[in-house]
PDB file of N, CA and C in Angstrom:
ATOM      1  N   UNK A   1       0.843  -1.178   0.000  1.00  0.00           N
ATOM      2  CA  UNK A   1       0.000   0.000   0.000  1.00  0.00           C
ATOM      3  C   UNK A   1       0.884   1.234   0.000  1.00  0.00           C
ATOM      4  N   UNK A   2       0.276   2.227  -0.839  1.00  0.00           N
ATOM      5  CA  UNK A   2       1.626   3.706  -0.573  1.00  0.00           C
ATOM      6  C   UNK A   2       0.794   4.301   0.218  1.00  0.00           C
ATOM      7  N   UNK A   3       1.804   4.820   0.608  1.00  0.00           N
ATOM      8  CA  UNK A   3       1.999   5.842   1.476  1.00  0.00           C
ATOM      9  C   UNK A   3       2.420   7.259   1.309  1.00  0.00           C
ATOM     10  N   UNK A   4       1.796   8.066   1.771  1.00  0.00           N
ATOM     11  CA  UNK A   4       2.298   9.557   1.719  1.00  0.00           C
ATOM     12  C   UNK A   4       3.182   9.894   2.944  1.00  0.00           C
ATOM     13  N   UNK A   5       4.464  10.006   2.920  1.00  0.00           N
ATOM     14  CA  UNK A   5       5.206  10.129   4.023  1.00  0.00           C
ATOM     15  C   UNK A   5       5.680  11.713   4.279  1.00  0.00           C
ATOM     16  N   UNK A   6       5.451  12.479   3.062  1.00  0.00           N
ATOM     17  CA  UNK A   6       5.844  14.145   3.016  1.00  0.00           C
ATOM     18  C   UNK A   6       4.757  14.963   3.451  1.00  0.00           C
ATOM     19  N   UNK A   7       3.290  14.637   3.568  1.00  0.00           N
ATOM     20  CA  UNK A   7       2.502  15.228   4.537  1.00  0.00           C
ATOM     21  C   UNK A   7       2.036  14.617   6.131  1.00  0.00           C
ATOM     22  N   UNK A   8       1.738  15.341   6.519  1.00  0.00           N
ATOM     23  CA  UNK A   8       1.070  15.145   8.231  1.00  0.00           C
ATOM     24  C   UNK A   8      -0.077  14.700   8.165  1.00  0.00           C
ATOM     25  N   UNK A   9      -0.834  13.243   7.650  1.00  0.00           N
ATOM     26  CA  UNK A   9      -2.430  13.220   8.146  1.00  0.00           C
ATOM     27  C   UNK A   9      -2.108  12.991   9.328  1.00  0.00           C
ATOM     28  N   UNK A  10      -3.811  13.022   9.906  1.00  0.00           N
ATOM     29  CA  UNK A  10      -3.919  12.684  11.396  1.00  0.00           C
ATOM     30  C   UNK A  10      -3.795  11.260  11.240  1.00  0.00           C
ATOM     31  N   UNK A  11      -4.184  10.574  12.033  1.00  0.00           N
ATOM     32  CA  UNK A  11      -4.287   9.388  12.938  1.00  0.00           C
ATOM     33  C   UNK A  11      -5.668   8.869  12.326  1.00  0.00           C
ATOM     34  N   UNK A  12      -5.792   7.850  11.683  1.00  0.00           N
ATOM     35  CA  UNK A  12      -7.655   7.782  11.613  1.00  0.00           C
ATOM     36  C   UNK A  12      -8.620   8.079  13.241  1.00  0.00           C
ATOM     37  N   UNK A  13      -9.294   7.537  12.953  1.00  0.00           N
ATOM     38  CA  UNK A  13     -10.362   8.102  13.943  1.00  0.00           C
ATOM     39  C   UNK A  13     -10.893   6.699  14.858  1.00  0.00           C
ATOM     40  N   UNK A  14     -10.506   6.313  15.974  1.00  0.00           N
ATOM     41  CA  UNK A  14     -10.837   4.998  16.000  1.00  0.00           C
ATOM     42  C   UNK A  14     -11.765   4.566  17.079  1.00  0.00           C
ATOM     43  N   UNK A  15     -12.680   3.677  16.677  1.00  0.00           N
ATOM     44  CA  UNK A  15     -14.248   3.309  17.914  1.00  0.00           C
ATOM     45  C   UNK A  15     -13.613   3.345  19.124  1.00  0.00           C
ATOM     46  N   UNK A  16     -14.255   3.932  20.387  1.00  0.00           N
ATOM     47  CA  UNK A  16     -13.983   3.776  21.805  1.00  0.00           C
ATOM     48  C   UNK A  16     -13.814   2.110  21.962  1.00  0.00           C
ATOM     49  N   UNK A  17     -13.206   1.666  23.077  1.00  0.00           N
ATOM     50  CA  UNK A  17     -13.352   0.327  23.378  1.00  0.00           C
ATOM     51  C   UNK A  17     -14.239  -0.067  24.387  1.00  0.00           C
ATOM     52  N   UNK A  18     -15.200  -1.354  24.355  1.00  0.00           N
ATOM     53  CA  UNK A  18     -16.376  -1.295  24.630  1.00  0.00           C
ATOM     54  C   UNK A  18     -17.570  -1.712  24.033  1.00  0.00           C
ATOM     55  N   UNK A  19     -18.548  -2.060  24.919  1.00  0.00           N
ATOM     56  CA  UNK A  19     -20.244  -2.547  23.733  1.00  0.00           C
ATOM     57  C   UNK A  19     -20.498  -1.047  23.242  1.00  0.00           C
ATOM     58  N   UNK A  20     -21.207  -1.482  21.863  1.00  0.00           N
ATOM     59  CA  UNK A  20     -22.184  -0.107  21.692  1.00  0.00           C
ATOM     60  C   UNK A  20     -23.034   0.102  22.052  1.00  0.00           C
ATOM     61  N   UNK A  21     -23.460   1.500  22.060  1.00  0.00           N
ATOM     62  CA  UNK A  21     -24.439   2.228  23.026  1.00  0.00           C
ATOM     63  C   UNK A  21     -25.792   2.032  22.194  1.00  0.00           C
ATOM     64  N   UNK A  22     -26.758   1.720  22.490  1.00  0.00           N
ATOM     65  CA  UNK A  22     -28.364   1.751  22.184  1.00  0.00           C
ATOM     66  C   UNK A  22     -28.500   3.296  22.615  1.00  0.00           C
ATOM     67  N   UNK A  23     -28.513   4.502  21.466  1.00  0.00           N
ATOM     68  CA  UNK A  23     -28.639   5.825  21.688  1.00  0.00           C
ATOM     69  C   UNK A  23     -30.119   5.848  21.307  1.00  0.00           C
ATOM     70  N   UNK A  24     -30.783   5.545  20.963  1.00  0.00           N
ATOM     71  CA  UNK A  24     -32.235   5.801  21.509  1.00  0.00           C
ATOM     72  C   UNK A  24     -33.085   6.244  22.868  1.00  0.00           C
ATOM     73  N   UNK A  25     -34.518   6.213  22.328  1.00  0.00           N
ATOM     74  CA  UNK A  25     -34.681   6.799  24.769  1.00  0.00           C
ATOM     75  C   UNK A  25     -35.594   5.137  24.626  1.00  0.00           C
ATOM     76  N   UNK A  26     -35.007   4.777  25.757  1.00  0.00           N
ATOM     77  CA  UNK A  26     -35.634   3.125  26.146  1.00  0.00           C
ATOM     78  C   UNK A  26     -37.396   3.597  26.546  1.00  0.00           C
ATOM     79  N   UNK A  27     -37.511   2.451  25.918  1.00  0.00           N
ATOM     80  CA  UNK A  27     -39.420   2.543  25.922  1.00  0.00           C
ATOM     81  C   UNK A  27     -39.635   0.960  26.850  1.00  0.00           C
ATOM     82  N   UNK A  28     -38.922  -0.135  26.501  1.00  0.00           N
ATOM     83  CA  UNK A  28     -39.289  -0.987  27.123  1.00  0.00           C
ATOM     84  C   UNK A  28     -38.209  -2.158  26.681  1.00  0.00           C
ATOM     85  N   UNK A  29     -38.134  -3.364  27.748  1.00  0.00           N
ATOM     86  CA  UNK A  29     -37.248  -4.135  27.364  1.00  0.00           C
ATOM     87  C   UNK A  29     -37.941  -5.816  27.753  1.00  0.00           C
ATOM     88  N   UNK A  30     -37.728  -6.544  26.904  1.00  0.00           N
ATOM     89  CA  UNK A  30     -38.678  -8.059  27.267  1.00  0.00           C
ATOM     90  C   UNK A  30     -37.441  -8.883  26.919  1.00  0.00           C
ATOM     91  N   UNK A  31     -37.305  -9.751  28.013  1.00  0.00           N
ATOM     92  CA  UNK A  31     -36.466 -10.883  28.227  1.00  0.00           C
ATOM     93  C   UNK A  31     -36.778 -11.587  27.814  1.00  0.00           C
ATOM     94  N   UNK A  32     -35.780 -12.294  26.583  1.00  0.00           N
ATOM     95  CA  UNK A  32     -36.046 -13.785  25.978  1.00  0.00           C
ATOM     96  C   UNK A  32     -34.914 -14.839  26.522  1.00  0.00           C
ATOM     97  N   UNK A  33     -34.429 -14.458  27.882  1.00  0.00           N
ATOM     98  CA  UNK A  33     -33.352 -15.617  28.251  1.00  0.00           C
ATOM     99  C   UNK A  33     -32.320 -15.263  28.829  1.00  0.00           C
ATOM    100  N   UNK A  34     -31.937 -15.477  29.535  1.00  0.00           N
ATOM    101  CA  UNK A  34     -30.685 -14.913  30.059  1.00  0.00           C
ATOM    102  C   UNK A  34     -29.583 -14.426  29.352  1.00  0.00           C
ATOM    103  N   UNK A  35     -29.700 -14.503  28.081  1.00  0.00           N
ATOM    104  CA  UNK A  35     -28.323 -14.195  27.171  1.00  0.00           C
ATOM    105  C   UNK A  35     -29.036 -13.584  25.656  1.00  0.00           C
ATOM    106  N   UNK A  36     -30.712 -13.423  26.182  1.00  0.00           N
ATOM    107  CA  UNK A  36     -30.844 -12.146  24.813  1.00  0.00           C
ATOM    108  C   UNK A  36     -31.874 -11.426  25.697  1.00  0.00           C
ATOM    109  N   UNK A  37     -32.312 -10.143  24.625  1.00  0.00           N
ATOM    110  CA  UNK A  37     -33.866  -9.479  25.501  1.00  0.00           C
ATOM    111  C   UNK A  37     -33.907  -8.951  23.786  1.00  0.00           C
ATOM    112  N   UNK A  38     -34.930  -8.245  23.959  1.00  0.00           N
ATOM    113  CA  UNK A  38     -35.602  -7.148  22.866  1.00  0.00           C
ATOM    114  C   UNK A  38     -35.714  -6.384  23.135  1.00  0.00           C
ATOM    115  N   UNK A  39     -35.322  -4.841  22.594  1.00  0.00           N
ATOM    116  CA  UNK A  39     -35.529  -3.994  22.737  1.00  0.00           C
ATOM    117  C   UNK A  39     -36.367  -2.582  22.340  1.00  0.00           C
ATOM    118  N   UNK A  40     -36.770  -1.966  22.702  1.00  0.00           N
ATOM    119  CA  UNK A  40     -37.874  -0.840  22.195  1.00  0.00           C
ATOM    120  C   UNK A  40     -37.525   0.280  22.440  1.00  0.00           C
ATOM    121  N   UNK A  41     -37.126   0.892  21.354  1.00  0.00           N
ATOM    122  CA  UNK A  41     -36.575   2.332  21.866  1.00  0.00           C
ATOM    123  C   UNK A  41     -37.196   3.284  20.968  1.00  0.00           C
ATOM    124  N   UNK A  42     -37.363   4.507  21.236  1.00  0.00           N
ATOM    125  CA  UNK A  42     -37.661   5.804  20.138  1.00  0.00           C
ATOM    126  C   UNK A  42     -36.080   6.602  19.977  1.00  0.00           C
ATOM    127  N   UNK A  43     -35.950   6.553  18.374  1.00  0.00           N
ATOM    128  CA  UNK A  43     -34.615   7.710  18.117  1.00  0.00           C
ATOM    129  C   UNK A  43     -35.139   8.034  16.863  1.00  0.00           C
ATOM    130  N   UNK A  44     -34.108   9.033  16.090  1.00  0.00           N
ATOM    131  CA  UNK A  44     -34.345   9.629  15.065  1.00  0.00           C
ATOM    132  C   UNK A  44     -32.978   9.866  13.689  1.00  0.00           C
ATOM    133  N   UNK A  45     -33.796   9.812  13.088  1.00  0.00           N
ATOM    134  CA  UNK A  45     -32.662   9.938  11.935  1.00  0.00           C
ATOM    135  C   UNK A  45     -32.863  11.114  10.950  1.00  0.00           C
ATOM    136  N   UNK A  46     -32.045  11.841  10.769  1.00  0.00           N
ATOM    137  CA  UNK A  46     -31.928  13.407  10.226  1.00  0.00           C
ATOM    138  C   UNK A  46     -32.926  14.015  10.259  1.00  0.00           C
ATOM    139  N   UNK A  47     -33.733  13.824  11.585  1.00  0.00           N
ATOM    140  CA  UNK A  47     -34.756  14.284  12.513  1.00  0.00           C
ATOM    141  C   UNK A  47     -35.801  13.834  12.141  1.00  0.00           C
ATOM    142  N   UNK A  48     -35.848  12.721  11.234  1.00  0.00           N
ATOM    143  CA  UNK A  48     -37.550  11.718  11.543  1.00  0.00           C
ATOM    144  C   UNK A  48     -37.261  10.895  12.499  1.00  0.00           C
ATOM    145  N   UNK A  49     -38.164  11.103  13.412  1.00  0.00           N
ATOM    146  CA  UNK A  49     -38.325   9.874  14.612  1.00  0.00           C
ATOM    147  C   UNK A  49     -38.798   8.739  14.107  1.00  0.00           C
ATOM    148  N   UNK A  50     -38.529   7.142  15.014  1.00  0.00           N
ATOM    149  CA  UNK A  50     -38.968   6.084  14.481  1.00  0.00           C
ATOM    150  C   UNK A  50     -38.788   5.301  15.345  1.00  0.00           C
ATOM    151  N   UNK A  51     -39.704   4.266  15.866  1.00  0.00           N
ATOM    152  CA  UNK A  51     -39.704   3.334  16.778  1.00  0.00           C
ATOM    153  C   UNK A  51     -38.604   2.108  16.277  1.00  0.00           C
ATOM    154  N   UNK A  52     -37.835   1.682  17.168  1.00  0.00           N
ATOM    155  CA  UNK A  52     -36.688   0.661  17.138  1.00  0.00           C
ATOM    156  C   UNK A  52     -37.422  -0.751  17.524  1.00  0.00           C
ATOM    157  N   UNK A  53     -36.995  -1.724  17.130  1.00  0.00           N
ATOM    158  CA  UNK A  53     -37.309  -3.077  17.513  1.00  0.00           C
ATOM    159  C   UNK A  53     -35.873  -4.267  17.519  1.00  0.00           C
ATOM    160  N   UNK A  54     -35.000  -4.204  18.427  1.00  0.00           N
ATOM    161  CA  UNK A  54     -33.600  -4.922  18.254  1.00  0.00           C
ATOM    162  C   UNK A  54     -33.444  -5.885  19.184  1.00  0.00           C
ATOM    163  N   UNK A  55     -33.072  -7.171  18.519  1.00  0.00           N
ATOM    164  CA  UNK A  55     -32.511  -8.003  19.689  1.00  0.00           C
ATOM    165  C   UNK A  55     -31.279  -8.104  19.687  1.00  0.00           C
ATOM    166  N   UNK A  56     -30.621  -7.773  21.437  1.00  0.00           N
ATOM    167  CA  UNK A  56     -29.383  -8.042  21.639  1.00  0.00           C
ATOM    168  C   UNK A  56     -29.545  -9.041  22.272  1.00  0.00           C
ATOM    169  N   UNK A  57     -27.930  -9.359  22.128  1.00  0.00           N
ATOM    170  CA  UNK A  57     -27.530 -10.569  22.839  1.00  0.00           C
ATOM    171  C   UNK A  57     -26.151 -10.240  23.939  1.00  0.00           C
ATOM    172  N   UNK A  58     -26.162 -11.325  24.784  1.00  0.00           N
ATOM    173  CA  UNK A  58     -25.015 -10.852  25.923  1.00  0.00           C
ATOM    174  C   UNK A  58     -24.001 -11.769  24.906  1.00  0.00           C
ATOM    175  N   UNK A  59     -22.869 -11.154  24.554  1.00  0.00           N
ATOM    176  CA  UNK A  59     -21.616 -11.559  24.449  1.00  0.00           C
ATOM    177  C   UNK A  59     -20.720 -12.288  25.322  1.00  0.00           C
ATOM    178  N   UNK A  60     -19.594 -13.015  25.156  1.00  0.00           N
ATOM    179  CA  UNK A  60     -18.995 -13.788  25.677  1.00  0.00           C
ATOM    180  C   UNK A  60     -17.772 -13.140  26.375  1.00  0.00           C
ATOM    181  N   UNK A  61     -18.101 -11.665  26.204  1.00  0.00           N
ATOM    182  CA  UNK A  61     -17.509 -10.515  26.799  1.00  0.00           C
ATOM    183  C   UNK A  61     -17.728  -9.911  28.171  1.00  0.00           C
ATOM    184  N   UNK A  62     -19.349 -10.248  28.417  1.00  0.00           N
ATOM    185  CA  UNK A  62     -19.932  -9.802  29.070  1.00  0.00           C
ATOM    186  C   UNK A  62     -20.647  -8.411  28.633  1.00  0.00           C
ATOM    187  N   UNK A  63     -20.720  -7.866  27.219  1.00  0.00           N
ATOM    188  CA  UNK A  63     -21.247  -6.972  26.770  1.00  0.00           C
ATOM    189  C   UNK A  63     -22.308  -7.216  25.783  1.00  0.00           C
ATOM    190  N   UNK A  64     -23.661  -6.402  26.188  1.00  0.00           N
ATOM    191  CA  UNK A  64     -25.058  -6.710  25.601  1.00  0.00           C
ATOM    192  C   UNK A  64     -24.424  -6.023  23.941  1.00  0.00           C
ATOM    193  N   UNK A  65     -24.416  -6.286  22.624  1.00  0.00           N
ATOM    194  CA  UNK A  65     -24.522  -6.544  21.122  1.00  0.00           C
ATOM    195  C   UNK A  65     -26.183  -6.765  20.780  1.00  0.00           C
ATOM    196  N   UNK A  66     -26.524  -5.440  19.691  1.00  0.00           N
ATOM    197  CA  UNK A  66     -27.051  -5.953  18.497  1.00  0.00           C
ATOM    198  C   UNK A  66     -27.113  -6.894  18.174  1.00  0.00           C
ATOM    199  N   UNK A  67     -27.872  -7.796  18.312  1.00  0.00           N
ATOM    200  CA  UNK A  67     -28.021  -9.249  17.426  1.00  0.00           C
ATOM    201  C   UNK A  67     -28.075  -8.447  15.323  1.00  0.00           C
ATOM    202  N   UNK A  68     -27.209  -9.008  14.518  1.00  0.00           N
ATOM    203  CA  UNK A  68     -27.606  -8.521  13.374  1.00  0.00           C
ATOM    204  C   UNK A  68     -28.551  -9.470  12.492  1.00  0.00           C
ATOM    205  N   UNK A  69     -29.113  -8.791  11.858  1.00  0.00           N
ATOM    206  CA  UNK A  69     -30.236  -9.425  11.045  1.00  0.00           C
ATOM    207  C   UNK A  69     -31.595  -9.216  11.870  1.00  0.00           C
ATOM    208  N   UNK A  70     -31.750  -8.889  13.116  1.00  0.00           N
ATOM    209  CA  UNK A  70     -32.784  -8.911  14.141  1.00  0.00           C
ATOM    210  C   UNK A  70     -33.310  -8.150  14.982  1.00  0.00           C
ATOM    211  N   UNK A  71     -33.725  -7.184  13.985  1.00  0.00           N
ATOM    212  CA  UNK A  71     -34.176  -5.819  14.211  1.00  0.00           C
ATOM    213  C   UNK A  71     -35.132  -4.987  13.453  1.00  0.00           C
ATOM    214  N   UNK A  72     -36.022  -3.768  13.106  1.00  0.00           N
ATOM    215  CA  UNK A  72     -36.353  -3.752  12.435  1.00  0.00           C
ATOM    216  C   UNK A  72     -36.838  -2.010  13.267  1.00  0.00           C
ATOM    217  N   UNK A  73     -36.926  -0.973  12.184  1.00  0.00           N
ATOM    218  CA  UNK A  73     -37.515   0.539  12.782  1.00  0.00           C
ATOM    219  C   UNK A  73     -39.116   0.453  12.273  1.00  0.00           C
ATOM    220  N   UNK A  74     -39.890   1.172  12.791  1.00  0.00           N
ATOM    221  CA  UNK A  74     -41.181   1.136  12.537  1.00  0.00           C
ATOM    222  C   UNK A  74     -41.858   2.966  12.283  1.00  0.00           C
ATOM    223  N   UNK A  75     -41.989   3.316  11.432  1.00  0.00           N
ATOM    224  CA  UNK A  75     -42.042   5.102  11.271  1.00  0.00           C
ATOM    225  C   UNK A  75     -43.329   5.313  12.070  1.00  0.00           C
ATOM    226  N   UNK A  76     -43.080   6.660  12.695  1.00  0.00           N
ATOM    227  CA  UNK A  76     -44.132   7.051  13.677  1.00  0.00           C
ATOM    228  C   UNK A  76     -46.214   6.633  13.374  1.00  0.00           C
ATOM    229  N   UNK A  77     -46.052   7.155  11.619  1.00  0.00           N
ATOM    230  CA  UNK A  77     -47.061   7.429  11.029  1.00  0.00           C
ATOM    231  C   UNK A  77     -47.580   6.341  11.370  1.00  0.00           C
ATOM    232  N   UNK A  78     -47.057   4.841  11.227  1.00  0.00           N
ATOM    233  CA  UNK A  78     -47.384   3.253  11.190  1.00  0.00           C
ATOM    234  C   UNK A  78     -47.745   2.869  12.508  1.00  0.00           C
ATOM    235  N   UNK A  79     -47.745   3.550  13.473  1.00  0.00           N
ATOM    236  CA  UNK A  79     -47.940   2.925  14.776  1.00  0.00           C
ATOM    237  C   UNK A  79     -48.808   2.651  14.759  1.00  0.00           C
ATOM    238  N   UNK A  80     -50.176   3.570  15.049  1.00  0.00           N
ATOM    239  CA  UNK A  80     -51.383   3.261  15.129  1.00  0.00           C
ATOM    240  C   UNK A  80     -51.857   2.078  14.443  1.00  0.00           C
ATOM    241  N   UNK A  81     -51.438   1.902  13.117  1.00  0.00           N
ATOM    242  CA  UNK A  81     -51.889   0.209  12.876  1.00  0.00           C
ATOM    243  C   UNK A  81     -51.283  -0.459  13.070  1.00  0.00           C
ATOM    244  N   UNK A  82     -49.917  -0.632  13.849  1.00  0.00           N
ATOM    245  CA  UNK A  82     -49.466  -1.887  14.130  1.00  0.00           C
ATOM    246  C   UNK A  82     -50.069  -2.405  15.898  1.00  0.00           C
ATOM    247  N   UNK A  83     -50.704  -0.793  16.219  1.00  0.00           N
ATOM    248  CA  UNK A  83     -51.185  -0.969  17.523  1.00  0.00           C
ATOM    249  C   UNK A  83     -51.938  -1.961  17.747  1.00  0.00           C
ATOM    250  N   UNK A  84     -53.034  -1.635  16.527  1.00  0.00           N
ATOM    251  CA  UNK A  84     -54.464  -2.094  16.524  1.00  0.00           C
ATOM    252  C   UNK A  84     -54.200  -3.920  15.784  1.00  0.00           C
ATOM    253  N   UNK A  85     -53.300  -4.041  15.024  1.00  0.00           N
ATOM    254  CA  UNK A  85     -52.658  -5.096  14.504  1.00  0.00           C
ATOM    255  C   UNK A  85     -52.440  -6.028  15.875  1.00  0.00           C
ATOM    256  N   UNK A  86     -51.555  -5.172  16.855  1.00  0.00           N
ATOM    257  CA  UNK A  86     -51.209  -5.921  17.990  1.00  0.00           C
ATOM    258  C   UNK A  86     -52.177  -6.742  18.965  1.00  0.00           C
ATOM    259  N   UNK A  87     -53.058  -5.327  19.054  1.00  0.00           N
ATOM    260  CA  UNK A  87     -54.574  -5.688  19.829  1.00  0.00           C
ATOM    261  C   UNK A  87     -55.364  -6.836  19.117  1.00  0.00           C
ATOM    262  N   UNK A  88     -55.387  -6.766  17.895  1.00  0.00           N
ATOM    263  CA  UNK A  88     -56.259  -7.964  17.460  1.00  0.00           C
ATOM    264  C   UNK A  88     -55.246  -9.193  17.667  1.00  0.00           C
ATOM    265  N   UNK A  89     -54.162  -9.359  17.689  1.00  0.00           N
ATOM    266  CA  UNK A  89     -53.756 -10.576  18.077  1.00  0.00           C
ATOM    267  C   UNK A  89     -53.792 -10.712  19.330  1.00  0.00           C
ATOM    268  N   UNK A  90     -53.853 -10.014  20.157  1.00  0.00           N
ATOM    269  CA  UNK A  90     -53.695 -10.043  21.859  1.00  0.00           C
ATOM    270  C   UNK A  90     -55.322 -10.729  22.247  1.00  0.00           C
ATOM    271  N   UNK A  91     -56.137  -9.982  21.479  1.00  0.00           N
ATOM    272  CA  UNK A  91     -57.457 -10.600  21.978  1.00  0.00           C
ATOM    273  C   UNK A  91     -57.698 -12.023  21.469  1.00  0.00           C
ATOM    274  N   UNK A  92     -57.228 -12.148  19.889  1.00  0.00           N
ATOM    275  CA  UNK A  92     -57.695 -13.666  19.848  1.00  0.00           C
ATOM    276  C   UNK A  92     -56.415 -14.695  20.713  1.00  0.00           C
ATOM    277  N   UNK A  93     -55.435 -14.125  20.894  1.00  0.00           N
ATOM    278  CA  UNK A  93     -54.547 -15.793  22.140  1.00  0.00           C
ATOM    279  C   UNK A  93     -55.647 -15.169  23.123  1.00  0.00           C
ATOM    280  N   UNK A  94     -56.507 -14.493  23.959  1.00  0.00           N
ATOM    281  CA  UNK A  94     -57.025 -14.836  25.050  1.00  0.00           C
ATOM    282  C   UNK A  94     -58.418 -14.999  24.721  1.00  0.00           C
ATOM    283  N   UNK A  95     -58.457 -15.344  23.793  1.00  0.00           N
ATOM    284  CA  UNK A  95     -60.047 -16.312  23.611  1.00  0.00           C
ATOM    285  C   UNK A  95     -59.844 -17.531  22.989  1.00  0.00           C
ATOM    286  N   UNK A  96     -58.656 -17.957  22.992  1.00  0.00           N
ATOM    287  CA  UNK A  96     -58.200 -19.009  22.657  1.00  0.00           C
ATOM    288  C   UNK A  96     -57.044 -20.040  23.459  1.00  0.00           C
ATOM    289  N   UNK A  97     -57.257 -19.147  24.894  1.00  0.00           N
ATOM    290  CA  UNK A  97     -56.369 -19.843  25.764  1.00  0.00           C
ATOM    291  C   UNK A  97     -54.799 -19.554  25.547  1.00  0.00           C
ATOM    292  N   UNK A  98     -53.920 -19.024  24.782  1.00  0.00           N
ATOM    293  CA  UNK A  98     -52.629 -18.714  25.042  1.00  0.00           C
ATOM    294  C   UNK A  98     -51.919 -17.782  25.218  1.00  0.00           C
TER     295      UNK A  98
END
């Protein structure tokens, strides 16, 4: 690889050491096991807000990770029908025993 040795760049720029931060504001968290949960957060991206849906997992680090592939944002506008989406499944498992 060349190199430029007659100018001064900086240093690249390099990640803190450490899990990453879930920068969202926590809405709620549901345990699937001692070594994952799901998470629910509200954040925003170049200022549209959007509901988060992520599962982490505890690492062999001892640090909670993003599960990848297992996640998904939901835009504000969509809530209301995924509400009512939710509710109709909530009522039929309890008229159906589960």
């Amino acid at each position: 690889m060349w190199t430029d040795t007659d100018t001064d760049h900086p240093a690249p720029a390099r990640r803190p050491a450490g899990p990453p931060r879930d920068t969202g504001q926590w809405l709620a968290t549901f345990d699937r096991g001692p070594t994952e949960e799901l998470r629910v957060t509200l954040a925003s991206y170049n200022g549209h807000p959007y509901i988060v849906l992520r599962v982490w997992a505890l690492g062999s680090d001892g640090y909670w990770r993003p599960v990848r592939g297992k996640g998904c944002s939901i835009r504000l506008r969509e809530v209301a029908g995924l509400a009512e989406v939710l509710a109709r499944v909530a009522d039929h498992l309890d008229r159906h025993g589960r």
